[in-house]
Structures are given as C-alpha cells and as structure tokens.
Protein backbone atom coordinates (compact mmCIF):
# COMPACT_ATOMS: atom_id res chain seq x y z
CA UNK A 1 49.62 32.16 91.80
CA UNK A 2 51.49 35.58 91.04
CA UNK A 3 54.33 36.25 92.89
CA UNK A 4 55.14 39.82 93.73
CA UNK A 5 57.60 40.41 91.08
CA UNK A 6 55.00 39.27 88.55
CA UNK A 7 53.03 42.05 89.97
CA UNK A 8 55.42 44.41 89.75
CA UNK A 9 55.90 43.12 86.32
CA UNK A 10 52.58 43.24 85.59
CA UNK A 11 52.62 47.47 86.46
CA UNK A 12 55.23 47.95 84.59
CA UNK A 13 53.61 46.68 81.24
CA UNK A 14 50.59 48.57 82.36
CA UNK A 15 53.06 52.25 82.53
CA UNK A 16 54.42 51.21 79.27
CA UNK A 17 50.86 50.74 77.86
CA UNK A 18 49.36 53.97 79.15
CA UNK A 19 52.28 56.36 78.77
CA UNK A 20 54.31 55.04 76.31
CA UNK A 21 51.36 53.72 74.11
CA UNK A 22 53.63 50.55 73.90
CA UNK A 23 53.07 46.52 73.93
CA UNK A 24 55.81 45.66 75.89
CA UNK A 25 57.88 42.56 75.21
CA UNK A 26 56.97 40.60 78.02
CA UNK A 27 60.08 38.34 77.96
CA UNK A 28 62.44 41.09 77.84
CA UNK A 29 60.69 43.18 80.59
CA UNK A 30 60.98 40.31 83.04
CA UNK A 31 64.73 39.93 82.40
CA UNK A 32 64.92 44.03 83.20
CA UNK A 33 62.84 43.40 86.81
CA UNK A 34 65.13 40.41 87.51
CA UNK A 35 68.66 42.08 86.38
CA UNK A 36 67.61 45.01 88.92
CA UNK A 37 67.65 42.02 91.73
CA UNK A 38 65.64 43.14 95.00
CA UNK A 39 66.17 46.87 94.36
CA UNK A 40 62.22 46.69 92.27
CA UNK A 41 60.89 46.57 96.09
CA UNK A 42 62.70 49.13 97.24
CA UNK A 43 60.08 52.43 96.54
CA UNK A 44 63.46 54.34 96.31
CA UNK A 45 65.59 52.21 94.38
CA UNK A 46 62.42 51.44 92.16
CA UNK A 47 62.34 54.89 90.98
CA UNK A 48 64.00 56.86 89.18
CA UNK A 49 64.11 60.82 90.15
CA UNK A 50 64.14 63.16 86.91
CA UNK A 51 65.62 65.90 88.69
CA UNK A 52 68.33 64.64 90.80
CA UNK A 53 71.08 64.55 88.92
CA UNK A 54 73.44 61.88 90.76
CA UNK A 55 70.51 59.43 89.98
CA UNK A 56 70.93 60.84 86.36
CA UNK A 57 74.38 59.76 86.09
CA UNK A 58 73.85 56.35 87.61
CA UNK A 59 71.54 55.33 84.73
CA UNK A 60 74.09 56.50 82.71
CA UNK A 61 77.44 55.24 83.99
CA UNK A 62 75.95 51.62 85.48
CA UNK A 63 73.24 51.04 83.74
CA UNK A 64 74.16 52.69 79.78
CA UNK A 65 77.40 52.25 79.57
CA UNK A 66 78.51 49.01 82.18
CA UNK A 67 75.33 47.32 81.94
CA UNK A 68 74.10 48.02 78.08
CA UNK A 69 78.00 48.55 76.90
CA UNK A 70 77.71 51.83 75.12
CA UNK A 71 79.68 54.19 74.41
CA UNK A 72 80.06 58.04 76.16
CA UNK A 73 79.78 59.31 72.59
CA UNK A 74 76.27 58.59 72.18
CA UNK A 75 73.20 61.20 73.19
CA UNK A 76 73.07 59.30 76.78
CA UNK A 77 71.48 61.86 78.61
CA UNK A 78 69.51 63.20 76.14
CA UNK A 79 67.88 60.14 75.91
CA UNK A 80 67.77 59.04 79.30
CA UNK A 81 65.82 62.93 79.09
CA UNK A 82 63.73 62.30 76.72
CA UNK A 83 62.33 59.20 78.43
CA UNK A 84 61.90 61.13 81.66
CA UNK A 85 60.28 63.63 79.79
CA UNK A 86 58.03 60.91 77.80
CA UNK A 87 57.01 59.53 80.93
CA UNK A 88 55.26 62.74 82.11
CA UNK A 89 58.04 65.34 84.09
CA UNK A 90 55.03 65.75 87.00
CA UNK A 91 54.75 62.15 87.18
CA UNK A 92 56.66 61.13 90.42
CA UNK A 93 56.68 57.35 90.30
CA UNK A 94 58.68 56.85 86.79
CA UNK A 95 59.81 52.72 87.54
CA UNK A 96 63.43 51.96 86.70
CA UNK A 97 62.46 49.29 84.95
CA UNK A 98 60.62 50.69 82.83
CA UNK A 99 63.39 53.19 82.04
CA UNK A 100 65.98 50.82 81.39
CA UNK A 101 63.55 48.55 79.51
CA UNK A 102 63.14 51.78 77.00
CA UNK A 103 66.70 52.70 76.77
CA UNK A 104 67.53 48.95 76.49
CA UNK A 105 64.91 49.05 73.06
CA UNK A 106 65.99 51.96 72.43
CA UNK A 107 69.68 51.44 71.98
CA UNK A 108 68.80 48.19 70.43
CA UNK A 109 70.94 45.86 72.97
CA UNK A 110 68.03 43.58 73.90
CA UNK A 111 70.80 40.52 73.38
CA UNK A 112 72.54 41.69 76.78
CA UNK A 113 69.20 40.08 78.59
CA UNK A 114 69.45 36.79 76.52
C-alpha cells in the first residue's frame, strides 16, 4: 500500500512528464522528496513561488550552493529562472521537488543523493 510520500512522489513524476516532457529517474526523485524531510506536506514549503524573491534566493543559497555544492559563479538564477519559466510562469503549484530534482540533473550532481 502507497504511503503518502509515494503519492506525492508519484505527482511529481507525473509534473515532470507533462511539463517537462521528461521520464524521471525514479530513484533519484525519491531521494529529492526524502532530503526535503516533512516540508513536501507542507502546501507552502512544497512550493516554490516564482515571484518572490526571498524564496528565490533560498533555492539558491541552501539548496544550489549548501546542498548541491556549487559555486556563486555559475548562472544560478538564471537557471533556477529558466526552470520556473519551463514549468509554466501562470502555473501556481511549481513542487520543490521537482525544482531541485531539475537543477540537481541539471548541474549534474546526482552523486550528492547517493
């Protein structure tokens, strides 16, 4: 039986499908929902706002740079922006997890989650 972070999992992989045209890597986006601890059933915490940019910055200072290890001299925001704007600017539930599971592909540091 599913628990509800499999379901939540399970929504993610569907966003990623839909909007991103992806096939998520399963493994890895389970290791993103469980490094975000009990913030994924939050509704707040779950989400990340486009347009506030405090929330902005704390993708990029915990998540990019503590978190993932990279450095300020790479296009952070731009590509924290770029996902945002990916995922549909209009589209008001954008899932943290499946923003950090992006940058974390996208910055090619899946071996932080092994």
């Amino acid at each position: 039986m599913a628990n509800k972070r499999d379901d939540l999992i399970i929504k993610y992989a569907a966003h990623l499908k839909d909007r991103f045209h992806l096939e998520p890597d399963m493994a890895l986006l389970k290791k993103v929902a469980i490094g975000l601890g009990p913030s994924i059933y939050n509704r707040d915490s779950a989400n990340v706002s486009g347009t506030d940019e405090k929330e902005l910055a704390t993708v990029k200072n915990n998540f990019l740079i503590r978190k993932l290890g990279l450095s300020e001299e790479l296009p952070l925001e731009e590509s924290i922006n770029d996902i945002i704007v990916a995922y549909g600017v209009s589209e008001r539930t954008k899932y943290r997890a499946v923003i950090y599971y992006l940058l974390t592909k996208k910055f090619g540091k899946e071996e932080v989650y092994i």
